[in-house]
Each structure stands twice: as C-alpha cells, then as structure tokens.
Protein backbone atom coordinates (compact mmCIF):
# COMPACT_ATOMS: atom_id res chain seq x y z
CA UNK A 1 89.42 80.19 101.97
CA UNK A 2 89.93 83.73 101.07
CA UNK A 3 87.34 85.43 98.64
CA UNK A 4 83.95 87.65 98.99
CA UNK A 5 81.27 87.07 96.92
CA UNK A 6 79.20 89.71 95.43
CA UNK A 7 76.24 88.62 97.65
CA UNK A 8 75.81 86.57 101.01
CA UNK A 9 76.13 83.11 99.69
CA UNK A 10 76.06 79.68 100.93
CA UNK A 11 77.64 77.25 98.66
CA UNK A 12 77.14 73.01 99.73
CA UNK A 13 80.59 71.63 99.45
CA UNK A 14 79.05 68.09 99.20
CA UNK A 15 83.04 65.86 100.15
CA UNK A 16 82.57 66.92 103.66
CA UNK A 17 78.65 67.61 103.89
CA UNK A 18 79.89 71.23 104.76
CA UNK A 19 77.93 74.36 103.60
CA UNK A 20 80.35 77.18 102.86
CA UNK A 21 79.38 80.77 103.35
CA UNK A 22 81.06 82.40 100.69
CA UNK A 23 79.59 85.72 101.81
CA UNK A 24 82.01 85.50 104.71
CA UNK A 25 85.00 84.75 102.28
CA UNK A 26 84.83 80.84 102.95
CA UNK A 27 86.51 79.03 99.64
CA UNK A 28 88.52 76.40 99.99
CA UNK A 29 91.75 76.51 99.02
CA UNK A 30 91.32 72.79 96.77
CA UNK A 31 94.60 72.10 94.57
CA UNK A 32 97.43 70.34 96.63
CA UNK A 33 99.92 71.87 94.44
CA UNK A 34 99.19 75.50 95.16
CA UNK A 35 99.41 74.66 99.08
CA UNK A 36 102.58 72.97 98.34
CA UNK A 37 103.99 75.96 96.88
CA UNK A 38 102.48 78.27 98.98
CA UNK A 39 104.61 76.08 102.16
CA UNK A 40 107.96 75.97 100.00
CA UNK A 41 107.78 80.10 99.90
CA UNK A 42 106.91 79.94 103.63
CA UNK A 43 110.37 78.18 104.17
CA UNK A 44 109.14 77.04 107.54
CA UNK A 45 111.71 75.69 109.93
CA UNK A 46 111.35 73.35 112.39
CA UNK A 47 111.09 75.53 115.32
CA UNK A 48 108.24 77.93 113.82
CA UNK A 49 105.35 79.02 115.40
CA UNK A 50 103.24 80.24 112.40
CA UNK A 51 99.72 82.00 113.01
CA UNK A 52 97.09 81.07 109.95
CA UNK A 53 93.97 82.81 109.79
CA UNK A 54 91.55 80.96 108.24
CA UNK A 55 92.09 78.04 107.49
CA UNK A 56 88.88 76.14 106.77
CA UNK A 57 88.99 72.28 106.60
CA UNK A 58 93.10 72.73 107.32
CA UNK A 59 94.48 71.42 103.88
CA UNK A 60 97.51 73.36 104.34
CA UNK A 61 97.11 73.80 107.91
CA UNK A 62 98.10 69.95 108.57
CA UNK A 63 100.59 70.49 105.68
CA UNK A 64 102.16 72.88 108.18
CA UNK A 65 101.73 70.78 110.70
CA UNK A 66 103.85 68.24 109.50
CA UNK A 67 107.06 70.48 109.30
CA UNK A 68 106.78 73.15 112.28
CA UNK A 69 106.86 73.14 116.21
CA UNK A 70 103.30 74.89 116.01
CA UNK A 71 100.40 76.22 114.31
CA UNK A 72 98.03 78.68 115.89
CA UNK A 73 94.64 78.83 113.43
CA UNK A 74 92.54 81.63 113.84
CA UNK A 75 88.77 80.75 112.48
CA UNK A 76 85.52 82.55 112.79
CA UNK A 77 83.36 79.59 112.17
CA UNK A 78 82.49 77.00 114.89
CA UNK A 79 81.71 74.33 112.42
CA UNK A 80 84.78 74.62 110.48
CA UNK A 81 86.63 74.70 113.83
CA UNK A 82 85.22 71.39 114.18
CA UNK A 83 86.22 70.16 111.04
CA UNK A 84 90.17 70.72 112.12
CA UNK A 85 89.50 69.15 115.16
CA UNK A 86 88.17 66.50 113.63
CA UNK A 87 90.88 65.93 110.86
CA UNK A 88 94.07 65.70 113.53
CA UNK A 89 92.13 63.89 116.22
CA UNK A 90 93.74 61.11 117.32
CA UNK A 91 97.13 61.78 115.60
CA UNK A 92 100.31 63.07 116.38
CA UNK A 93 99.95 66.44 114.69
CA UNK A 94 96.75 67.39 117.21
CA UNK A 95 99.09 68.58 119.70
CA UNK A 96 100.78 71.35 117.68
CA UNK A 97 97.70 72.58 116.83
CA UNK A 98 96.20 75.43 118.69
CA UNK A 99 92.63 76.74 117.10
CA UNK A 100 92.00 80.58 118.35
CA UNK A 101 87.63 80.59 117.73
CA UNK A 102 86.71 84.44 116.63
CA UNK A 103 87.19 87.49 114.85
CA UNK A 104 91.03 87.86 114.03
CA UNK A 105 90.86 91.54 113.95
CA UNK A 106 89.35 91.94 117.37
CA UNK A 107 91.91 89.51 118.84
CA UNK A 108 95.42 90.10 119.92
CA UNK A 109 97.98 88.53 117.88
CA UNK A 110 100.02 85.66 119.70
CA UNK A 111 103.81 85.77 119.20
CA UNK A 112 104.58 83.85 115.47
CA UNK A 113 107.48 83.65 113.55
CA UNK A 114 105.80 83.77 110.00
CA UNK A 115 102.23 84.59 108.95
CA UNK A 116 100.66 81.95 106.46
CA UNK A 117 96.96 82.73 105.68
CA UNK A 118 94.25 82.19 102.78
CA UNK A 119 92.61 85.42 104.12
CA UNK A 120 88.78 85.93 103.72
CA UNK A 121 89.54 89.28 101.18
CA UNK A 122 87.35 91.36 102.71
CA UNK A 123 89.52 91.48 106.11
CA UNK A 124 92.63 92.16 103.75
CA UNK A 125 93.26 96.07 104.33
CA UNK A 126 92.72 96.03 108.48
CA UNK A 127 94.85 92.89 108.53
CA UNK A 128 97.60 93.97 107.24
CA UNK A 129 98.25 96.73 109.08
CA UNK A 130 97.40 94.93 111.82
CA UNK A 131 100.41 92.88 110.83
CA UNK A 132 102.43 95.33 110.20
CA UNK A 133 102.25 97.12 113.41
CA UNK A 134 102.54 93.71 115.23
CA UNK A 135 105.29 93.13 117.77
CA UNK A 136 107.16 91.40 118.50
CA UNK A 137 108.37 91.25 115.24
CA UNK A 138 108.22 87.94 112.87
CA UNK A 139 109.69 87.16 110.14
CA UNK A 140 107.49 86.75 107.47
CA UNK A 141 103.89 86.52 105.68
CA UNK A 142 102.71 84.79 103.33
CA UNK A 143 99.27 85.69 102.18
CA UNK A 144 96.44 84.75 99.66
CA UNK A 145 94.82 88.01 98.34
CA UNK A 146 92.83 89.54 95.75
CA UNK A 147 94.40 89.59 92.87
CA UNK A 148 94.32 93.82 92.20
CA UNK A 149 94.71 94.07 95.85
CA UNK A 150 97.85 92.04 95.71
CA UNK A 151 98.87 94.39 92.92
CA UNK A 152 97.98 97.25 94.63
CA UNK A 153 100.11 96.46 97.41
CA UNK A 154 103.18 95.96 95.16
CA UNK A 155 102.27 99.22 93.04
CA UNK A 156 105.07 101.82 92.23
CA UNK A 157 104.67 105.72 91.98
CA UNK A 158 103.67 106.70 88.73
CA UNK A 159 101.57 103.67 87.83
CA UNK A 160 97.70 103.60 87.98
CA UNK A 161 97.38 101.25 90.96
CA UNK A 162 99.68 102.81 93.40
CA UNK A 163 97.30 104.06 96.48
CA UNK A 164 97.71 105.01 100.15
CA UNK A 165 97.70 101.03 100.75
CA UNK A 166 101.17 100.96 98.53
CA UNK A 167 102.50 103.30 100.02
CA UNK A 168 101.79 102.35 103.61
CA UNK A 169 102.65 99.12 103.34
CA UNK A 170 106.17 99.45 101.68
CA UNK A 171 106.93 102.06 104.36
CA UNK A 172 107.08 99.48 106.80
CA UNK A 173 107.65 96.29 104.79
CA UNK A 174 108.79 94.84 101.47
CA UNK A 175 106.40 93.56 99.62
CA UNK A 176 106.95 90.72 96.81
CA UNK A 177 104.39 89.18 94.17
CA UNK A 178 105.11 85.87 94.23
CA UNK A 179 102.59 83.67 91.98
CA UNK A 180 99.11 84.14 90.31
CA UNK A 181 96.23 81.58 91.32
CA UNK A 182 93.24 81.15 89.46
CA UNK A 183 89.83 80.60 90.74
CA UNK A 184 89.35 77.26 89.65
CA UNK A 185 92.11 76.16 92.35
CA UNK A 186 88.94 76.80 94.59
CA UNK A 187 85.79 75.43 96.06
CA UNK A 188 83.75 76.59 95.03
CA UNK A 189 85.33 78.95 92.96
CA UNK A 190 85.45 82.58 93.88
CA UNK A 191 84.60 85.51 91.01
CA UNK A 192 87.74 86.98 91.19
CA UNK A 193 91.29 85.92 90.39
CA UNK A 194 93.63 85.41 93.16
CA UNK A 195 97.70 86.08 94.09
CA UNK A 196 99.66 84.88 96.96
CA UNK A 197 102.22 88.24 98.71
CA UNK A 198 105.48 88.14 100.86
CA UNK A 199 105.33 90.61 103.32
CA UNK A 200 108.62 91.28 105.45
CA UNK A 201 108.69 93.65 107.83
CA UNK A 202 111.56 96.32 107.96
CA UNK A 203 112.99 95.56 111.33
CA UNK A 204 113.81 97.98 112.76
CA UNK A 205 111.16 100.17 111.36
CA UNK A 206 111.57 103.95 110.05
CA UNK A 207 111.76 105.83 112.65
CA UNK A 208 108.79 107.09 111.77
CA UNK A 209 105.62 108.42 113.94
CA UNK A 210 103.15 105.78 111.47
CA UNK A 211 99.84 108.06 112.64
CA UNK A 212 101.64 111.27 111.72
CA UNK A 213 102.82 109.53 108.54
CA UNK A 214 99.15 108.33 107.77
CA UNK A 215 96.99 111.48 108.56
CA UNK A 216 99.57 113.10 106.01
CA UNK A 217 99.39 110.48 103.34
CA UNK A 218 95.57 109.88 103.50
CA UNK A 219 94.92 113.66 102.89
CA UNK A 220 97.64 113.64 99.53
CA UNK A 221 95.83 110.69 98.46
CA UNK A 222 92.11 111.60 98.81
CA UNK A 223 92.66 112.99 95.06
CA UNK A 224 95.82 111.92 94.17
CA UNK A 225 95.40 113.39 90.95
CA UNK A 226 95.54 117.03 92.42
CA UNK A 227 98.51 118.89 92.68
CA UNK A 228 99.01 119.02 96.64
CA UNK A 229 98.48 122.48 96.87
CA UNK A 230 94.61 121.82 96.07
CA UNK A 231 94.35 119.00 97.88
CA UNK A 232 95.49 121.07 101.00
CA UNK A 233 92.88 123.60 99.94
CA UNK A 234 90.11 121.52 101.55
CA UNK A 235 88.09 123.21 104.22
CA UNK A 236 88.16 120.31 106.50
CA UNK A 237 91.81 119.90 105.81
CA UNK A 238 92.73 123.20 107.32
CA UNK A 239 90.40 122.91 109.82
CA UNK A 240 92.10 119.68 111.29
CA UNK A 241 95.49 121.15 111.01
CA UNK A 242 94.98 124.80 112.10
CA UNK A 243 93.64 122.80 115.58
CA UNK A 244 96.66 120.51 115.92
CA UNK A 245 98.43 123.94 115.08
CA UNK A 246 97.24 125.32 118.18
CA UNK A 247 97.55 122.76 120.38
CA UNK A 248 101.22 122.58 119.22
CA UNK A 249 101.55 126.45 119.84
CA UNK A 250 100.33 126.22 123.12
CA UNK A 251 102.06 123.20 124.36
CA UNK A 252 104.95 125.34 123.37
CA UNK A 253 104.28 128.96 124.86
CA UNK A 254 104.43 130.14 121.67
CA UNK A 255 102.06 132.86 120.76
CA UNK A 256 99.66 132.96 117.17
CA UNK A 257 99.65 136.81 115.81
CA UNK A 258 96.14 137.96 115.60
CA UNK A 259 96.08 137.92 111.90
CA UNK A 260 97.29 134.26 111.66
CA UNK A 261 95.89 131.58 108.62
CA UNK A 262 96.85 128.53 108.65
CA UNK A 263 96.00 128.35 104.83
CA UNK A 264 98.92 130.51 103.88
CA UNK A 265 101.11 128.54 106.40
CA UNK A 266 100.17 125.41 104.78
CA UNK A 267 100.88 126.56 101.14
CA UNK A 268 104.04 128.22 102.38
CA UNK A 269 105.29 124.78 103.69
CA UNK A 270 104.47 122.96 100.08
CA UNK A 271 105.92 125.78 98.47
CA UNK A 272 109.67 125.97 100.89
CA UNK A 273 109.57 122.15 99.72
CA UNK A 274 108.86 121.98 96.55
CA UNK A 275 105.98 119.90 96.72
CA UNK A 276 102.96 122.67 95.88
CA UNK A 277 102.43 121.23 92.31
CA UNK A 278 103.66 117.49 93.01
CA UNK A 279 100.92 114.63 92.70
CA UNK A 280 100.55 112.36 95.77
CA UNK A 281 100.34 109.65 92.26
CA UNK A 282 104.09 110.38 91.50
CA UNK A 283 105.64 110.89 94.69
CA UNK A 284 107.69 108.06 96.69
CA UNK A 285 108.30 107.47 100.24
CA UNK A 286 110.94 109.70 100.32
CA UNK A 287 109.33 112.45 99.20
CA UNK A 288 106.19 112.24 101.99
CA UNK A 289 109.05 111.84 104.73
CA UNK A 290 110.53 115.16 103.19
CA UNK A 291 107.31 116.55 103.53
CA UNK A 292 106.20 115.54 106.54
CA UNK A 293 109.40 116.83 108.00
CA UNK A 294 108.97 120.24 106.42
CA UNK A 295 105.30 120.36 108.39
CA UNK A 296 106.66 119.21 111.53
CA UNK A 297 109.71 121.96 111.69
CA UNK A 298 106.58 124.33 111.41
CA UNK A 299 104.78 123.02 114.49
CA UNK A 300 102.17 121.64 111.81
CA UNK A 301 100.85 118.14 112.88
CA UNK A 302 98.89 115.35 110.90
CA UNK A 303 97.67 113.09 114.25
C-alpha cells in the first residue's frame, strides 16, 4: 500500500475479490520477502506497541503480529478494515490487533514504540512531521516512500535534491536509506519506484523553537538558488518580518526611530553573519541555527 497514481484509479485485485483504489495510494505491498526485511530492520521486541498506517489486507501487519505485544493499524478504507478483521478472526493474533478507521493525519497519534508503515505517498510530507513532532517519543520508523522522496529526505547540502524537507527532517531526526523496492513487488504495481527510510528521532530534540526554525528555512528555500540577500528582498518577506518586528518592539518597550526599514535591518543581519551571498542549496543545519540566532539577537522573528 503506499503509491499515487497519476489519475483516480480503481484497480480489481481478483485473490481477494477486492477493488483497489490506487488513486488513494492503495497497492499492496505483494512479495513476502520485502515484508520480511522490512520487519528484520524494524527489530521489533516483544513488548512493542507499533502504530502502522495503512496496512491494506495486513500482510505484514499479521507478520507483526506474530512477534509484538501490539499493533495499532490506522486505515482509511472500511472495506479493507474488514479484510484485517477478517484475516485474524478467530485466532490468537486478533487480540493484539487494534484497527483505528480514518484519516491518520486528522487523528491523534496513540503512544507506539516504533512506526512501521507502507504509507499511501501522497500523505508522506504531513506525516512525517507529524511524526516528528510526536510525543511521547518512540523509537523508531520504518517507512515505505517514494523513491526521490526517500532521497530527498536523506539529501546533503550541496547536492541537487537537498530541499526544506532535508533539512527539516534531519534537524530533528536521522534519517537512513535502507533498501530500494521495485514496483513489481506490488499489486498492482505502482508507476514509480519505491524505498523503505529509518527515521530516529533526536531525543532530546535541539533546543530549537521548530516554527521559528521553519518560517526561516521556508523563506531561504523558496529559491534556493538565490544568494540570501535576494531572497530576503521579497516584498512579502519584509512585510511579514517588519510586523513580527513590531510586535517584538513593543512587547519590549522598545521604541522604532521614525526613519526605521526593516530592509536595511534585514540585510545588515545577513551581512554581521556572513550569510548575504550564501545559498540556502549549500548551507547545513548549522549554518540556519547561526542565522536564525543572529535574527533573534535583533528582535527579528520568523513565527
């Protein structure tokens, strides 16, 4: 389960008499040695509680089943629910099994110890920061992607994939390609090529304000191309930050001379840092905490 096709599709998957929407992301994860692997990188324990989000007709959600205390499956579809149902009824696995019916993003996450998950793609970007900003805190994910999303996700500065997504993500986690899985391991097979991720979050986190972090990151990487002195040249830009300037100035008694622009403020910041003719392409988490410091010290906010 996992990938979007280009249009709303329904695919008959004629072994269970199921129609798959694969407009919703809804391929089945077929070849029992990719969901073997895919466990043996989970290294469940015993005592796990593992959340899976998606999981279809449950090939490796009874895998799972098998070798933890609990599985909680999150699925959209009410006939695939019934599927599951249908496939531990009546055996000793049914009671570890808890199926959560709806939209995963809309739901609270229960507590887990370690995320497995053939992830309908299009759900891939909200879910894992939704992951990611998750506590308490487990231990580990292991997810089914995309395959250039996977990549993008494990992207370093410099190289032509690395995005806001990188850069987010490895802020608050490391991040680890573990194996390649082609579309014929699929039914029916998706158009794209697929990769499964490790995701572990750094606990504790950087002590980091993540929406201050992100307002500042997203603008750098609108045209990560541009040095950052353009990219701060952007009307809206200053108009967002010369009204969090304000607010900061006032919270603060401080007064703003008459003559006051916060475009020269800005591009004295980047310049006092040495960041004016950096590219947000090239530039590492380090740098943006730099950065973002060297805005803050000047009462100049990002959320």
């Amino acid at each position: 389960r996992g990938v979007r096709a280009g249009a709303a599709g329904v695919t008959r998957v004629s072994a269970l008499g199921v129609l798959f929407n694969t407009g919703a992301g809804q391929h089945i994860l077929k070849n029992p040695l990719v969901v073997n692997s895919i466990i043996e990188k989970a290294a469940l324990r015993r005592t796990d509680v593992i959340l899976e989000v998606g999981p279809g007709t449950g090939n490796l959600t009874v895998k799972m089943l098998e070798k933890v205390k609990k599985v909680i499956a999150c699925e959209i579809d009410p006939r695939l629910v019934g599927e599951l149902q249908k496939r531990v009824q009546g055996t000793c696995l049914a009671s570890k099994l808890e199926i959560k019916v709806g939209d995963v993003l809309k739901t609270d996450l229960p507590f887990f110890d370690a995320c497995v998950a053939n992830l309908p793609y299009q759900i891939s970007s909200p879910f894992v920061f939704k992951l990611l900003l998750h506590r308490p805190f487990f231990r580990c994910a292991i997810l089914m992607f995309q395959r250039e999303f996977a990549l993008r996700l494990v992207a370093k500065p410099g190289t032509k994939l690395y995005c806001r997504l990188s850069i987010n993500t490895q802020l608050l986690a490391r991040v680890d390609h573990l194996m390649k899985v082609g579309k014929n391991n699929f039914r029916p097979p998706p158009k794209v090529e697929s990769s499964v991720v490790r995701i572990e979050p750094k606990n504790p986190p950087p002590p980091i304000n993540f929406q201050e972090w992100d307002g500042l990151v997203r603008i750098a990487f609108v045209r990560k191309n541009k040095t950052l002195s353009a990219a701060f040249k952007s009307s809206a830009v200053e108009q967002l930050l010369d009204h969090n300037y304000r607010i900061h100035c006032s919270l603060h008694n401080t007064e703003i001379p008459e003559n006051f622009k916060i475009a020269e403020k800005i591009q004295t910041v980047l310049k006092n840092t040495g960041y004016s003719e950096k590219r947000a392409r090239s530039m590492d988490i380090d740098d943006f905490i730099r950065l973002l410091h060297g805005f803050n010290s000047e009462g100049i906010h990002f959320s």
